[in-house]
Protein backbone atom coordinates (compact mmCIF):
# COMPACT_ATOMS: atom_id res chain seq x y z
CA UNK A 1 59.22 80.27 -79.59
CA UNK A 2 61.94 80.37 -76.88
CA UNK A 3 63.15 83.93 -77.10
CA UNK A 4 66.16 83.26 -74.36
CA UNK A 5 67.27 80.16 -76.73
CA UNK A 6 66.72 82.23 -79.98
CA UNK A 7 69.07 84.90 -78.73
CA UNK A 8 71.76 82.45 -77.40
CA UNK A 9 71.71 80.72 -81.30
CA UNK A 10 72.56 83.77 -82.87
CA UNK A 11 75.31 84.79 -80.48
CA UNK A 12 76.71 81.33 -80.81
CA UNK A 13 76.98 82.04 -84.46
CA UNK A 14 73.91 80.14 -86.06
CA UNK A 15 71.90 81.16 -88.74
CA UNK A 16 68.70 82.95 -88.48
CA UNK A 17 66.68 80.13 -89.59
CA UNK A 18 68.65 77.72 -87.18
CA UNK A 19 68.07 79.59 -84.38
CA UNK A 20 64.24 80.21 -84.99
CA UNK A 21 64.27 76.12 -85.77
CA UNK A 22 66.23 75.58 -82.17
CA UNK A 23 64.13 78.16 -80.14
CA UNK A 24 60.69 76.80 -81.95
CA UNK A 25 61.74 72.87 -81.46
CA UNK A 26 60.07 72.26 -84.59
CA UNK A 27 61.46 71.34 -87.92
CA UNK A 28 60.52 72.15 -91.34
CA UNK A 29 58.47 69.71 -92.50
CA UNK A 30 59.87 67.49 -95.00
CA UNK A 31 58.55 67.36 -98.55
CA UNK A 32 57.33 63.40 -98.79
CA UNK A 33 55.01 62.43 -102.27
CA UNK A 34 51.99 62.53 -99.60
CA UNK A 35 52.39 66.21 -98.87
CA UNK A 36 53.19 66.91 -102.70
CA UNK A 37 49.73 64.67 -103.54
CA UNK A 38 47.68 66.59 -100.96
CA UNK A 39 47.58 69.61 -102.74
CA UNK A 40 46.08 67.91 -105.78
CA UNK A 41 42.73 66.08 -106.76
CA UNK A 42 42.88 63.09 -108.89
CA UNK A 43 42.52 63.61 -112.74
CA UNK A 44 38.80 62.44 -112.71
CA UNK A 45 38.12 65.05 -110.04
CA UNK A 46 40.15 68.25 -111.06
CA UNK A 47 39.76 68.24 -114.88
CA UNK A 48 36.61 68.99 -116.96
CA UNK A 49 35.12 65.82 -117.88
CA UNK A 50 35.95 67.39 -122.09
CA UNK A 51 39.04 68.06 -121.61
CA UNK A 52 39.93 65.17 -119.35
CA UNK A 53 38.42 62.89 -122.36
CA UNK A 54 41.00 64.62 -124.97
CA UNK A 55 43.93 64.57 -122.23
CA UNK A 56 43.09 60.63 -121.73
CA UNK A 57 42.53 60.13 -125.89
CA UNK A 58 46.18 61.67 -126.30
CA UNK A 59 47.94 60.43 -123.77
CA UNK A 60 46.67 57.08 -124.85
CA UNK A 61 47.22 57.30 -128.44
CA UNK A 62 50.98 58.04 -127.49
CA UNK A 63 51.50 54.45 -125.85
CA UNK A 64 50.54 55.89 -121.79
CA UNK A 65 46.73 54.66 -120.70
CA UNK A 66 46.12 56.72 -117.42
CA UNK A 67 45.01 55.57 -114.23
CA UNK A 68 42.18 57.13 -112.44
CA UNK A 69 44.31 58.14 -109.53
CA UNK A 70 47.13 60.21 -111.70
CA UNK A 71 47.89 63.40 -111.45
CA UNK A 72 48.04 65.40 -114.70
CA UNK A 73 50.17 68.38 -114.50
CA UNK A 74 49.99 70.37 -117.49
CA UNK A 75 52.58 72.78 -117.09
CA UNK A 76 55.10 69.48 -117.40
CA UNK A 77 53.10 68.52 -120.84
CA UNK A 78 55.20 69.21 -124.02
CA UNK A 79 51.61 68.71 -125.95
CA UNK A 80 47.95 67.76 -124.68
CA UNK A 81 48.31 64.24 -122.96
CA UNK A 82 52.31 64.07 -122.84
CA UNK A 83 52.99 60.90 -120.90
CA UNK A 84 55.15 63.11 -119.45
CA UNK A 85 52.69 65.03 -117.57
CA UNK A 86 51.09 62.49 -116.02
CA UNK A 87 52.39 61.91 -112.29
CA UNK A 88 51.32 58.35 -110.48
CA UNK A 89 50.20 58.26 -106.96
CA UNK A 90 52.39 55.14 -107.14
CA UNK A 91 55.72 56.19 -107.91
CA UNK A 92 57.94 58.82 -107.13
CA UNK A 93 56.20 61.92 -107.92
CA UNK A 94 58.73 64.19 -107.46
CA UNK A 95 61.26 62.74 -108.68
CA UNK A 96 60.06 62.43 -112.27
CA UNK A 97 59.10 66.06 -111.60
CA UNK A 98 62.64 66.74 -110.68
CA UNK A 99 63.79 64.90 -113.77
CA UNK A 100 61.53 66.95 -115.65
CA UNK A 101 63.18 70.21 -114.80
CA UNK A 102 66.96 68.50 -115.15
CA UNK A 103 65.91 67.84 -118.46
CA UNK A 104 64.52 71.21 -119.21
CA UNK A 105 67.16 72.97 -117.93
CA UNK A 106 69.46 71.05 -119.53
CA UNK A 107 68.04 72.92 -122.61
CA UNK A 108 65.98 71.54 -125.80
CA UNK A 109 66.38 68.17 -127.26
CA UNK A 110 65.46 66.92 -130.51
CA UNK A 111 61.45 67.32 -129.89
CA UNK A 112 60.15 64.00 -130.95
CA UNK A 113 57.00 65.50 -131.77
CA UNK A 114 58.30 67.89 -134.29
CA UNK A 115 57.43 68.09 -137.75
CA UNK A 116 60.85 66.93 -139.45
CA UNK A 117 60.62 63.76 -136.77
CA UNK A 118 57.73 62.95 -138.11
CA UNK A 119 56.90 59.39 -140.86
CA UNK A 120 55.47 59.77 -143.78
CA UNK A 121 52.49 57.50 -144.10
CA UNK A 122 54.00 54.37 -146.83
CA UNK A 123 52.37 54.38 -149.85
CA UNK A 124 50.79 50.56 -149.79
CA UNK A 125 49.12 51.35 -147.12
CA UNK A 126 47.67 54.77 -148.78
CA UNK A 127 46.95 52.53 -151.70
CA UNK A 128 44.95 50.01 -148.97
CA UNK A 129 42.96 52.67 -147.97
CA UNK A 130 41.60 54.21 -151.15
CA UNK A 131 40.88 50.60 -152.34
CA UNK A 132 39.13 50.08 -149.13
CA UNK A 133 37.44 53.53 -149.60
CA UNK A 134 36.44 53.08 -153.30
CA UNK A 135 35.23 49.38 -152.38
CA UNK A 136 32.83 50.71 -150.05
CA UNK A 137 31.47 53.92 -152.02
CA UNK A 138 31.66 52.57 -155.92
CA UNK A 139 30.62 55.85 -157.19
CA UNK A 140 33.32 57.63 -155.38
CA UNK A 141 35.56 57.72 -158.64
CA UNK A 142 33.11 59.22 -160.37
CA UNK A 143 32.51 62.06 -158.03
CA UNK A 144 36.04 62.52 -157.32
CA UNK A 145 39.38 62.24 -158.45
CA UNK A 146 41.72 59.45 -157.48
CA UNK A 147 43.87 62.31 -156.24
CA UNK A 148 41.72 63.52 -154.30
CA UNK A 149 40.77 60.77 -152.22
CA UNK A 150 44.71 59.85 -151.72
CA UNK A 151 44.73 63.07 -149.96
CA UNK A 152 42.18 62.41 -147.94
CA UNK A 153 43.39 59.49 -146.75
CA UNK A 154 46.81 61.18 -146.00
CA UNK A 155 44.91 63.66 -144.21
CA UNK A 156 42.99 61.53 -142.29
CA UNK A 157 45.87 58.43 -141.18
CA UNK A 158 49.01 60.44 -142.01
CA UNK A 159 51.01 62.28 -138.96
CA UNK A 160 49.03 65.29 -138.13
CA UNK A 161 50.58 68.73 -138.57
């Protein structure tokens, strides 16, 4: 760093950071998506290959199928495998991030993942199940009650609590 040109900044009135900028002849670097993505592996490579499975399982059973090249940033994720989370070498990284924290600090919205949000499974196609249930075990009835095995099937296809 140039301390002559340093000194000659700040008497001309510039910042501190300006001057140090002028006297070093070197700019901040700017923050591109290649500079964010260096910092990270790729989901195969940074996550457990357990916990990547449930991430990937979640993330696909809420409409999103990963690539192999996202980025899965937890801290974004609402729940394991929010689409959300997941940040594409592909796009503009940060600014979904960015829109991420507009969002949040635009305070909560109606969580679509909350209980009251959440469909009751219809009762034909509870119905559909037992029958396929006692079709497959005839003895079933006799074992159990027809109760029972309704809420079973609830608590096996309804929305999870």
């Amino acid at each position: 760093m140039n301390e002559a040109i340093y000194k000659e900044a700040i008497g001309n009135g510039c910042s501190e950071s300006m001057a140090q900028i002028l006297a070093s002849r070197k700019f901040p670097a700017t923050q591109t998506d290649k500079q964010f993505f260096s910092r990270f592996k790729s989901m195969g490579d940074e996550l457990p290959e357990g916990y990547m499975n449930s991430v990937i399982k979640c993330a696909k059973r809420d409409g999103y199928d990963p690539c192999p090249g996202d980025v899965y940033l937890p801290g974004l994720a609402r729940k394991t495998g929010d689409p959300d989370a997941f940040v594409s070498r592909a796009t503009g990284a940060r600014a979904k991030i960015k829109k991420h924290v507009e969002r949040c600090e635009r305070g909560p919205e109606k969580d679509p993942y909350a209980l009251e949000n959440r469909v009751p499974l219809r009762e034909d196609i509870v119905q559909d199940f037992v029958r396929e249930k006692v079709a497959e075990d005839p003895g079933l009835l006799e074992r159990r009650t027809i109760g029972d095995v309704r809420e079973e099937v609830i608590a096996k296809h309804g929305p999870k609590v």
